[in-house]
Protein backbone atom coordinates (compact mmCIF):
# COMPACT_ATOMS: atom_id res chain seq x y z
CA UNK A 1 78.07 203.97 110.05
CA UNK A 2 78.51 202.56 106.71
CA UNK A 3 82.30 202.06 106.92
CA UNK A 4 81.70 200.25 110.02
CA UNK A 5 78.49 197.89 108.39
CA UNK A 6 81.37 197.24 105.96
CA UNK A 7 83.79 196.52 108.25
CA UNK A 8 81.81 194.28 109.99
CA UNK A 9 80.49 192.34 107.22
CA UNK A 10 84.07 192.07 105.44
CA UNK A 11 85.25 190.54 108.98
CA UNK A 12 82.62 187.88 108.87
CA UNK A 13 83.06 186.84 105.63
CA UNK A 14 86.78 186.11 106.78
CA UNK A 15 85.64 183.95 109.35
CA UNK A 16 84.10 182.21 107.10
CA UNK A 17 86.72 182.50 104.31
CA UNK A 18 89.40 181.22 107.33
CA UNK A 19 86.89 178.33 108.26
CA UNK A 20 87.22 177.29 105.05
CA UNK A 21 90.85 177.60 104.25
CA UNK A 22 91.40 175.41 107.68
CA UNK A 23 89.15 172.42 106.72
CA UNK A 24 90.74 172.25 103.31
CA UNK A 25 93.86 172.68 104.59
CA UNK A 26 93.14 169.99 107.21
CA UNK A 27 91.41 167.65 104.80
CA UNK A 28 94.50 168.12 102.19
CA UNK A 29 96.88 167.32 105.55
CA UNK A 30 94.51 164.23 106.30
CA UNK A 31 94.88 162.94 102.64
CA UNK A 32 98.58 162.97 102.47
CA UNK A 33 99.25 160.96 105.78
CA UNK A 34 96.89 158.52 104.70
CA UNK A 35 98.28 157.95 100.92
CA UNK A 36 101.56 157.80 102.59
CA UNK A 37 100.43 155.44 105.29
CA UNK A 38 99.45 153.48 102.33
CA UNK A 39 101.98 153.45 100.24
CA UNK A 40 105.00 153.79 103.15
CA UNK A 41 104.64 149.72 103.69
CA UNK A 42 105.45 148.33 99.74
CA UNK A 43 108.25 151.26 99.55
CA UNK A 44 109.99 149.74 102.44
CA UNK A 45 109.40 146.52 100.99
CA UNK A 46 111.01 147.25 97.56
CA UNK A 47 113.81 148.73 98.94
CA UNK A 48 114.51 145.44 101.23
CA UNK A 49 114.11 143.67 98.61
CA UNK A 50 116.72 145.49 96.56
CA UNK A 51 119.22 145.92 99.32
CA UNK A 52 118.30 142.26 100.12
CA UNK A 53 119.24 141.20 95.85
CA UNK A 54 122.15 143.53 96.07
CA UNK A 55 123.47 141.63 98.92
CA UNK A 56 124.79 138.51 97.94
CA UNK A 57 126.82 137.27 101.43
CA UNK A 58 125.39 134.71 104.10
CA UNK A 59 125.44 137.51 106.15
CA UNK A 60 122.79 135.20 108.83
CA UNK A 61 125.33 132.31 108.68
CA UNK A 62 128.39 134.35 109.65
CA UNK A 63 126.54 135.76 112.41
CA UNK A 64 125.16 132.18 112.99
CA UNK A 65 128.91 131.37 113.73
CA UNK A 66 130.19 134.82 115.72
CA UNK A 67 131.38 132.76 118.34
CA UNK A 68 133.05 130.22 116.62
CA UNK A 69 136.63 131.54 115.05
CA UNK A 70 137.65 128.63 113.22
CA UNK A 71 134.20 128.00 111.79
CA UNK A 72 134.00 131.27 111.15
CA UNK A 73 137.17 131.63 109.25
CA UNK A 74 136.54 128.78 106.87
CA UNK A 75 133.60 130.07 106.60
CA UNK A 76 134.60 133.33 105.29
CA UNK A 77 137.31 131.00 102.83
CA UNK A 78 134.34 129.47 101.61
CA UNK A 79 132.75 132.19 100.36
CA UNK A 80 135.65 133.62 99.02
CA UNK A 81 136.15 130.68 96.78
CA UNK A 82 132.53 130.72 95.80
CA UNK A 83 132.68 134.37 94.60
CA UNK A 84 135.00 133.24 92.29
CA UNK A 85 132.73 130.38 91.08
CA UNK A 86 131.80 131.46 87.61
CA UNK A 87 129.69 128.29 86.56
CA UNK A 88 126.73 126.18 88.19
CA UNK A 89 127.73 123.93 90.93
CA UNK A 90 126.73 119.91 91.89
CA UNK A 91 125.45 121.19 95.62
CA UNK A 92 124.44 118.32 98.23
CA UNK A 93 123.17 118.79 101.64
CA UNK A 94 124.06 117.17 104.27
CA UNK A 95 122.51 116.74 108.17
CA UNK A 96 124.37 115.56 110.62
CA UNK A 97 121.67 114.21 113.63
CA UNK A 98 122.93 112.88 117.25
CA UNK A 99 122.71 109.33 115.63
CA UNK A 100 122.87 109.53 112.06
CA UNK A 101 123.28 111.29 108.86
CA UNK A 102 121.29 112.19 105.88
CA UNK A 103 122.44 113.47 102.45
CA UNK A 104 120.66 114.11 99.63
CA UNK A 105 121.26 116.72 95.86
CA UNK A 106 120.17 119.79 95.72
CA UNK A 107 120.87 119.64 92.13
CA UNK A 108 122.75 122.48 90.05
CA UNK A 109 122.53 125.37 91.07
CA UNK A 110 125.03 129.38 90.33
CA UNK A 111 126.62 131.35 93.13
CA UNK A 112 123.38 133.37 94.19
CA UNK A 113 121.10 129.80 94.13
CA UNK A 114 123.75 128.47 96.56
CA UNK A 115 123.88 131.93 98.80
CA UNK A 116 119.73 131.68 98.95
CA UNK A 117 119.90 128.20 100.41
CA UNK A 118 122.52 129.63 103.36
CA UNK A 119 120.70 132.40 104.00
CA UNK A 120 117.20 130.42 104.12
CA UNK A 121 118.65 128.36 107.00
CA UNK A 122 122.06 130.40 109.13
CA UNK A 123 122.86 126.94 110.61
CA UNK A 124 124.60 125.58 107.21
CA UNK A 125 128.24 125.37 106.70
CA UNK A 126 129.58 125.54 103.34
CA UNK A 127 132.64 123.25 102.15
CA UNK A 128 134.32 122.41 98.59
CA UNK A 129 135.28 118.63 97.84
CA UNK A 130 138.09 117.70 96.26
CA UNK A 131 136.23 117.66 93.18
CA UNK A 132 134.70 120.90 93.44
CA UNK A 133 131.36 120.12 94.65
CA UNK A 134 129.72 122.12 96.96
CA UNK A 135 128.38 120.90 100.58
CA UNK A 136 126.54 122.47 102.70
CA UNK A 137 126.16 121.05 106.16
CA UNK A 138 124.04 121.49 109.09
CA UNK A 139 124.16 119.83 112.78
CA UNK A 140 121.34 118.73 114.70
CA UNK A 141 122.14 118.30 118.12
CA UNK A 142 118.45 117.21 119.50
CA UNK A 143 117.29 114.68 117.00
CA UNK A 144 117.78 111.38 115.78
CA UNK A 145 117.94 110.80 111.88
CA UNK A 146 114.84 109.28 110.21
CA UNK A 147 117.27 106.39 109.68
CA UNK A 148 118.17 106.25 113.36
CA UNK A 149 114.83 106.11 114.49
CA UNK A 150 113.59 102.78 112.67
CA UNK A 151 117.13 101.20 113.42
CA UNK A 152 118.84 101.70 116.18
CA UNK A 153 119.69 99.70 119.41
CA UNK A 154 121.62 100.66 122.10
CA UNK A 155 123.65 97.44 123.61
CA UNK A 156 126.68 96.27 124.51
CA UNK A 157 129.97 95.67 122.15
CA UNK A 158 133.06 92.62 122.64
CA UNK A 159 134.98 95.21 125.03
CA UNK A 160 132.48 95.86 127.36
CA UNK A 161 131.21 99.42 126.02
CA UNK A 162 128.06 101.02 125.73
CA UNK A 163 127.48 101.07 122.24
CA UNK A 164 124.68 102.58 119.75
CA UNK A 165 123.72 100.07 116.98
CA UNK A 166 122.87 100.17 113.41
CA UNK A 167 120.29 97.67 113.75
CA UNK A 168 120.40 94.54 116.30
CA UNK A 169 123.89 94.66 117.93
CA UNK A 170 124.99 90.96 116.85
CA UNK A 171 125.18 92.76 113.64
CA UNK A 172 127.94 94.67 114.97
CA UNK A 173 127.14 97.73 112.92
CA UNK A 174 128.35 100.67 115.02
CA UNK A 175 127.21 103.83 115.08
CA UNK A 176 129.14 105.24 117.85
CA UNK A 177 130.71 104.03 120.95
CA UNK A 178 130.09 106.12 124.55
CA UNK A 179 132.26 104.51 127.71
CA UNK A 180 133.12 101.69 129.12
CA UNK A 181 130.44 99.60 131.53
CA UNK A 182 131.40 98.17 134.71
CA UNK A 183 130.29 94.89 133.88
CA UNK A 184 130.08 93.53 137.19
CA UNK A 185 128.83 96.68 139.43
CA UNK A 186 125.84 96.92 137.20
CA UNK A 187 124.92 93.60 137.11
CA UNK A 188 124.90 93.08 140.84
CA UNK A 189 123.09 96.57 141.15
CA UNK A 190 120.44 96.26 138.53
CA UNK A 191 117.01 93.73 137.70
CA UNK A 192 118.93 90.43 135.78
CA UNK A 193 116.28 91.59 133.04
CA UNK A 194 117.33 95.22 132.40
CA UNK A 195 120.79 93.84 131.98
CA UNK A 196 119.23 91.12 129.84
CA UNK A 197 117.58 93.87 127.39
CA UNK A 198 121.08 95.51 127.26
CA UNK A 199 122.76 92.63 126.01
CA UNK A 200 120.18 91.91 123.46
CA UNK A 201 120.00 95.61 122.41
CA UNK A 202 117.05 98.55 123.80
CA UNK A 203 115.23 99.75 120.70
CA UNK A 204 115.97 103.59 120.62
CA UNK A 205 113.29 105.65 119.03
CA UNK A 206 113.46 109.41 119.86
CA UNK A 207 115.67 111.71 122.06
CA UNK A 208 113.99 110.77 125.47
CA UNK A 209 114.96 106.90 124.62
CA UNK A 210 118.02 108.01 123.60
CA UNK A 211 118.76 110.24 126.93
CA UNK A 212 117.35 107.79 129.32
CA UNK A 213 119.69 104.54 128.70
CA UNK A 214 122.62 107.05 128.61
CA UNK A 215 121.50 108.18 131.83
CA UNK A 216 120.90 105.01 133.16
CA UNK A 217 124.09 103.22 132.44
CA UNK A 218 126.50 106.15 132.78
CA UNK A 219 126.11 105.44 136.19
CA UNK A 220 128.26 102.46 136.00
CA UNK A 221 130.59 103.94 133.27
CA UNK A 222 134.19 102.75 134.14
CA UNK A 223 136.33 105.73 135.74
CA UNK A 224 139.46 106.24 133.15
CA UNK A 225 141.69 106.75 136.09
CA UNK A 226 140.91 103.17 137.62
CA UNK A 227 141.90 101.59 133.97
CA UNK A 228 144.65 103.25 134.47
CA UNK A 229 145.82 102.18 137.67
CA UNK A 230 144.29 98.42 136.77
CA UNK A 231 146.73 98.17 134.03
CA UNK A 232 149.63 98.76 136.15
């Protein structure tokens, strides 16, 4: 009888022993996840970070330009050169917009200052002048320069084309030229004010501006092949 009092008691102060064990156990397992939950976050950071310092490369622009070879390929000539660069650099960028362009200095700035500004926007491509100043350029292809927007007038020139202005078009300051109008199919087609307004020059403020007169007008843009057969 006694062995089995003390066989009995010794078994149900395991239980409890076991109890215990598991909810420190548990409470130790509970700990760790959450320190490491904690801490799991700024150790992925730093080590970005460091693979992110030990990587010099554009590696955003050059995927920026997959698609384009020859881009691509001065691209990669580019940065060639500019690994070899030991010395700071006069760097200027420079946006061309769908009218317009804007340049402006970025100042001086080493290899790695000139590698953060590509990588902080993929659309820039790099270029050396011919006195060894860096440019980096980007192309807008839905905007109008600030420049553009106060300034420019979309009119007629001396030959007949549809023409974008640098100001009012009598001060023949072109911009860029787009086809050739049928002078006398639009005129008979469209209100003698519209073609009035052309003549004197539309105002062009923004993209829709910009896209509507081209729309308008292309309508009565000259087919090539009739020039062609007109001149003979």
């Amino acid at each position: 009888m006694n062995i089995f009092r003390i066989r009995r008691t010794w078994r149900k102060r395991w239980r409890r022993w076991r109890r215990a064990i598991w909810t420190c156990a548990l409470f130790l397992i509970i700990s760790i996840l959450a320190w490491s939950g904690q801490h799991l976050p700024d150790r992925m950071n730093e080590l970005l970070t460091k693979d992110a310092i030990k990587q010099p490369f554009a590696l955003e622009t050059l995927l920026y330009m997959q698609n384009d070879d020859e881009t691509l390929e001065e691209q990669q000539q580019f940065m060639q050169q500019l690994n070899a660069a030991k010395d700071v650099m006069n760097v200027h960028l420079r946006t061309v917009y769908v009218c317009g362009v804007e340049e402006r200095s970025a100042g001086r700035l080493n290899t790695d200052g000139i590698y953060a500004l590509m990588n902080s926007n993929p659309a820039l491509v790099g270029r050396f002048d011919e006195d060894g100043q860096v440019w980096l350029e980007e192309t807008v292809t839905d905007d109008l320069s600030p420049a553009c927007k106060e300034q420019a007038y979309m009119s007629v020139d001396s030959q007949g084309n549809l023409t974008l202005f640098e100001g009012p078009p009598e001060k023949e300051k072109v911009l860029r030229t787009f086809f050739q109008l049928d002078i006398g199919s639009m005129e008979s087609s469209l209100p003698s004010d519209v073609v009035r307004q052309l003549q004197h020059g539309i105002r062009i403020q923004d993209m829709d501006e910009y896209n509507s007169v081209l729309s308008t007008f292309s309508d009565y843009a000259r087919d090539l092949a009739e020039d062609v057969m007109t001149s003979h």
